[in-house]
N, C-alpha and C. Protein backbone atom coordinates (compact mmCIF):
# COMPACT_ATOMS: atom_id res chain seq x y z
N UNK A 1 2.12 9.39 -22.88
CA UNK A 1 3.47 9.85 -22.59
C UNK A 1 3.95 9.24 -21.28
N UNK A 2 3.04 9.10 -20.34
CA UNK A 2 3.53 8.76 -18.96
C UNK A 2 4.06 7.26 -18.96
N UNK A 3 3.40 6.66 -19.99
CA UNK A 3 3.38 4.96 -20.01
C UNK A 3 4.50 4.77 -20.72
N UNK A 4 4.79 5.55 -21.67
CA UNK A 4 5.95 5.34 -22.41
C UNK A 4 7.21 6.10 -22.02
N UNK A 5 7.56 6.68 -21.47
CA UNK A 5 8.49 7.33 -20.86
C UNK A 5 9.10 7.28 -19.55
N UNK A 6 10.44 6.24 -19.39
CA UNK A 6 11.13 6.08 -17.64
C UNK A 6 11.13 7.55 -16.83
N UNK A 7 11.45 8.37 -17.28
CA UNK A 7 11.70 9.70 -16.97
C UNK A 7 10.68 9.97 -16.42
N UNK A 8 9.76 10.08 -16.94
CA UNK A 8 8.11 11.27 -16.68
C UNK A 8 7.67 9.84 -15.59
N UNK A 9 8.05 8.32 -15.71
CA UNK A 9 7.35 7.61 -14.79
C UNK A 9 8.14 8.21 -13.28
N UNK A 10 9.03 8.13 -13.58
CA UNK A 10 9.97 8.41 -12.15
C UNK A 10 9.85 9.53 -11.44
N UNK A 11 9.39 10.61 -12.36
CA UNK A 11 9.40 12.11 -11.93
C UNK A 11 7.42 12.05 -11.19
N UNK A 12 6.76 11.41 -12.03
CA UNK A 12 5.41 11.46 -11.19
C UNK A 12 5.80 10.68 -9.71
N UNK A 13 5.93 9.03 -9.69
CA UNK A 13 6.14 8.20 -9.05
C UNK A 13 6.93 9.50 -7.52
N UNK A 14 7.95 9.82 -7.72
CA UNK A 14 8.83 10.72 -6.67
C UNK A 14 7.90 11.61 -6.56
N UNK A 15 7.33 12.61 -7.28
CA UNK A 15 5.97 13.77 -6.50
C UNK A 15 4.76 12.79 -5.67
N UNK A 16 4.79 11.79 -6.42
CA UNK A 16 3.23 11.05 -5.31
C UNK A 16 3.83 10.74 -4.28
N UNK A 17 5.33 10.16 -4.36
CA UNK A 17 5.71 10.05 -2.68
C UNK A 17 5.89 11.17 -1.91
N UNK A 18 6.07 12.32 -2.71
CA UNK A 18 6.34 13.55 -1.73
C UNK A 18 5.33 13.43 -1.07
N UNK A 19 4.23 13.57 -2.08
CA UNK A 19 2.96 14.35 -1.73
C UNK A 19 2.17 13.25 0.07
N UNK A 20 2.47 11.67 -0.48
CA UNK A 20 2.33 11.15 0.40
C UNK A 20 2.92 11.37 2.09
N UNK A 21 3.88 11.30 1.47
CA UNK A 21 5.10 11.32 3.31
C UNK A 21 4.46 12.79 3.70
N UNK A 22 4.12 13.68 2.46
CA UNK A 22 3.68 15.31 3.57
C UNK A 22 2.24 15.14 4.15
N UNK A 23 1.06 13.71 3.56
CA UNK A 23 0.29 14.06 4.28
C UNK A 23 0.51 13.30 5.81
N UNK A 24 1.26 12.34 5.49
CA UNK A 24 1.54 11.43 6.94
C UNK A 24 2.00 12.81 8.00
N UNK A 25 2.47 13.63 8.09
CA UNK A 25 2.84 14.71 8.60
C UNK A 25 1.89 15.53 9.28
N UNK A 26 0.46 15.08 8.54
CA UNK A 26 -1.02 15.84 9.05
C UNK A 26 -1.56 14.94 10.59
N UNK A 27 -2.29 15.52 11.22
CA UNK A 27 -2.51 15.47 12.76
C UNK A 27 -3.70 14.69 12.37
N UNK A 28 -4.07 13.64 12.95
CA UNK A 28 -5.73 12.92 12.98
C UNK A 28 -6.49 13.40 12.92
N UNK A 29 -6.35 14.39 13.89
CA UNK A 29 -7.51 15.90 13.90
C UNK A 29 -7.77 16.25 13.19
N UNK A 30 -6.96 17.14 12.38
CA UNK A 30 -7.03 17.67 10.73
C UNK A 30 -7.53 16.16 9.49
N UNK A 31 -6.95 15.21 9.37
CA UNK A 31 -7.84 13.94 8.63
C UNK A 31 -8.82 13.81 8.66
N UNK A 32 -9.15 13.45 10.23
CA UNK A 32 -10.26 13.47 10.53
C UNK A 32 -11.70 14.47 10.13
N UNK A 33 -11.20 15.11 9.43
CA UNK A 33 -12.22 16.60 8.85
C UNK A 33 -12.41 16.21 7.76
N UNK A 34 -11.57 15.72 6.99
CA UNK A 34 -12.06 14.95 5.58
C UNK A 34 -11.90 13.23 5.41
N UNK A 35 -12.91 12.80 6.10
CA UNK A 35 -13.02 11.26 6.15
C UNK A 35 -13.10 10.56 4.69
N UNK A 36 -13.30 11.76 3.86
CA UNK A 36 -14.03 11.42 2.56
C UNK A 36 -12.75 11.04 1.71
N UNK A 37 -11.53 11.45 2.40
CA UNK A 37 -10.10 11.25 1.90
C UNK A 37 -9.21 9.93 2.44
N UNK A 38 -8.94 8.71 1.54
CA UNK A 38 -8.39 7.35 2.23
C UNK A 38 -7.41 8.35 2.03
N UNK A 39 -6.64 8.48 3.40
CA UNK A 39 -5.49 8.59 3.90
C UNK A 39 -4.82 7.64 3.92
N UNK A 40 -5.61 6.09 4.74
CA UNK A 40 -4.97 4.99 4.94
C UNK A 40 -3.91 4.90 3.59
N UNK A 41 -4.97 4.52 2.61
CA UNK A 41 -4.74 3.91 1.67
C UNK A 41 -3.21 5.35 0.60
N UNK A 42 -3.60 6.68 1.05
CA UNK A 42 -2.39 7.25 0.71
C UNK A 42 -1.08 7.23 1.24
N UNK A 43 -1.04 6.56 2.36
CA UNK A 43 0.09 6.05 3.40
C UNK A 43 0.58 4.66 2.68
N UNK A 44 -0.17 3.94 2.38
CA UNK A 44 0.39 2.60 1.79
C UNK A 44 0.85 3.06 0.38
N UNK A 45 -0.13 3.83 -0.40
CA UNK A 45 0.94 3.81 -1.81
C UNK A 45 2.64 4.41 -1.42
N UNK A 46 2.27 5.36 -0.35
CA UNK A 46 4.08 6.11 0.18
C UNK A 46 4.76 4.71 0.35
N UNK A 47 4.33 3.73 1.27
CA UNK A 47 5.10 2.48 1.17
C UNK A 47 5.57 1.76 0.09
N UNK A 48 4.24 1.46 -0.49
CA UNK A 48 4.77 0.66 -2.16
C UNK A 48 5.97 1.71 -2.85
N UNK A 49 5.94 2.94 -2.76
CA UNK A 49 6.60 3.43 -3.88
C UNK A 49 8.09 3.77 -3.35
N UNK A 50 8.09 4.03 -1.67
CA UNK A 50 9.64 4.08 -1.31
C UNK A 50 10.25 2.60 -1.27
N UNK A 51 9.37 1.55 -0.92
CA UNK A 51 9.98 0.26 -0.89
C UNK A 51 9.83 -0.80 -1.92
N UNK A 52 8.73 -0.59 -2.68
CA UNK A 52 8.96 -1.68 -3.72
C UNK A 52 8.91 -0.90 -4.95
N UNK A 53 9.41 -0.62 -5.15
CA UNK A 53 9.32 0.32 -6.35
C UNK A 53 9.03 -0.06 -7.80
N UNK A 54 10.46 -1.18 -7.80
CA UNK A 54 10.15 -2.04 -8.76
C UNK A 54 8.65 -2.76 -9.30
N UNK A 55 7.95 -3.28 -7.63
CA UNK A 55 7.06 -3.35 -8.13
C UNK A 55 5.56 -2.43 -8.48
N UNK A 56 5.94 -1.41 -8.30
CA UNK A 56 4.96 -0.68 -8.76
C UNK A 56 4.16 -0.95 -10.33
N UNK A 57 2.84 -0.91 -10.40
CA UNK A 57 2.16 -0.74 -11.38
C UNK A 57 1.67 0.22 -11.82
N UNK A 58 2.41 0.58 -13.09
CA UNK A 58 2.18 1.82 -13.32
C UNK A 58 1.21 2.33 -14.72
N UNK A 59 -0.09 1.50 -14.40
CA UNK A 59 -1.15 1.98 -14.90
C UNK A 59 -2.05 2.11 -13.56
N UNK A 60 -2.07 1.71 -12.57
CA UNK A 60 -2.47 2.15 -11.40
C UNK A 60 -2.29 3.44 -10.94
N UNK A 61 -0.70 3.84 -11.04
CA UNK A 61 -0.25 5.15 -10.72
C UNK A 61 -0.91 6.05 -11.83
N UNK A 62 -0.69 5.72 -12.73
CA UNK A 62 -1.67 7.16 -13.83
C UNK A 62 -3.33 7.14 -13.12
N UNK A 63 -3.72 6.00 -12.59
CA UNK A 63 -5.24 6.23 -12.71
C UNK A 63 -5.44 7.17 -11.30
N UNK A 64 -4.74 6.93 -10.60
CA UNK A 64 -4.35 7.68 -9.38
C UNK A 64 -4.40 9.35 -9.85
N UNK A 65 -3.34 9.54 -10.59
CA UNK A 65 -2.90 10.67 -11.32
C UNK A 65 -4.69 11.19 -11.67
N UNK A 66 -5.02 10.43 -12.33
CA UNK A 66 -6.16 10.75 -13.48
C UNK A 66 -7.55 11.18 -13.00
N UNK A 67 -7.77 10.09 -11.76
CA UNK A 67 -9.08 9.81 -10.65
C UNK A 67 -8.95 10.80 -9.55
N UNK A 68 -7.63 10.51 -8.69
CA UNK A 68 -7.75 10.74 -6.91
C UNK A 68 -7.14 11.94 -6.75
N UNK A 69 -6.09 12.48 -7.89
CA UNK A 69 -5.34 13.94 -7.15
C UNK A 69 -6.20 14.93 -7.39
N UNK A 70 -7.20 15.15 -8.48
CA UNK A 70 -8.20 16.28 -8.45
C UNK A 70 -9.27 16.46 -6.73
N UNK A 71 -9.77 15.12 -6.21
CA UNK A 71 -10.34 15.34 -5.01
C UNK A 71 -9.29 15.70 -3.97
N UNK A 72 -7.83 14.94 -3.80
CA UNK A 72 -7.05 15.61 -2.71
C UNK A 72 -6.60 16.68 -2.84
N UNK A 73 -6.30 17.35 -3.75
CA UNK A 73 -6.00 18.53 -4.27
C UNK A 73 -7.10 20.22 -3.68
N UNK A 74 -8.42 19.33 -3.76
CA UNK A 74 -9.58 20.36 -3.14
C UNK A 74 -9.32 20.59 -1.60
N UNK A 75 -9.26 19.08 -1.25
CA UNK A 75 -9.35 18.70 0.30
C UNK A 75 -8.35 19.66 0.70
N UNK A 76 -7.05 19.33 0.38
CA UNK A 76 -6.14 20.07 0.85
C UNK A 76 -6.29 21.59 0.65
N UNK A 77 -6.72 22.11 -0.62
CA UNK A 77 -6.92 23.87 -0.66
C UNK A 77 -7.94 23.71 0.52
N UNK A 78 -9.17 23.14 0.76
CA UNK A 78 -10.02 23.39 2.06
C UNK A 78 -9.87 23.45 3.18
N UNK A 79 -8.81 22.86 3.35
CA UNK A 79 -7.83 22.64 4.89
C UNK A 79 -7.09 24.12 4.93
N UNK A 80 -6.36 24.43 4.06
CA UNK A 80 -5.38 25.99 3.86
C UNK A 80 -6.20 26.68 4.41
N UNK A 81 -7.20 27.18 3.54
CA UNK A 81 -8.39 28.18 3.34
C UNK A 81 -8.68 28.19 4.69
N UNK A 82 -9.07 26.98 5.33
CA UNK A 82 -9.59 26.66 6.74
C UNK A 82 -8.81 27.73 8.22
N UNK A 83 -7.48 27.35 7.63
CA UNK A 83 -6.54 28.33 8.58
C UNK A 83 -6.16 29.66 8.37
N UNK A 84 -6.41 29.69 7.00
CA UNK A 84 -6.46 31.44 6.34
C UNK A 84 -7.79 32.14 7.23
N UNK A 85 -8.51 31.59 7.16
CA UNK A 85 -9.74 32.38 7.91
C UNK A 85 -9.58 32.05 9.52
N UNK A 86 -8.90 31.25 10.05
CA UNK A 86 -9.48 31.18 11.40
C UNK A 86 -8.48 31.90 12.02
């Protein structure tokens, strides 16, 4: 569905940039706690996708989807949790 559909590409493509530009927003400090997370490399897809858009590859972006948001997804509940308790 994602491959075949402009809509559902555009609507993921715009949440991964959200999701990107909100972690650029996080302090080194806090990154720095999960090294196990390329940040770098989540800062550059925010680039590719606000500036080249066009060229985006978007069997890359599903594998992203498919592979990497289940581990950032933890990281980030572990970070919450982190400040819920302290």
């Amino acid at each position: 569905m994602f491959l075949a559909q402009e809509i559902v590409q555009d609507a993921v493509v715009r949440n991964l940039q959200t999701l990107a530009e909100s972690t650029q927003r996080l302090s080194d400090e806090l990154k720095g706690r999960r090294p196990d997370i390329d940040w770098r490399g989540i800062s550059g897809f925010r680039t590719v996708a606000v500036h080249g858009y066009l060229g985006i590859d978007l069997e890359q972006v599903w594998s992203i989807v498919q592979n990497d948001l289940g581990a950032l997804d933890a990281a980030i509940r572990e970070m919450l949790a982190s400040f819920d308790s302290a």
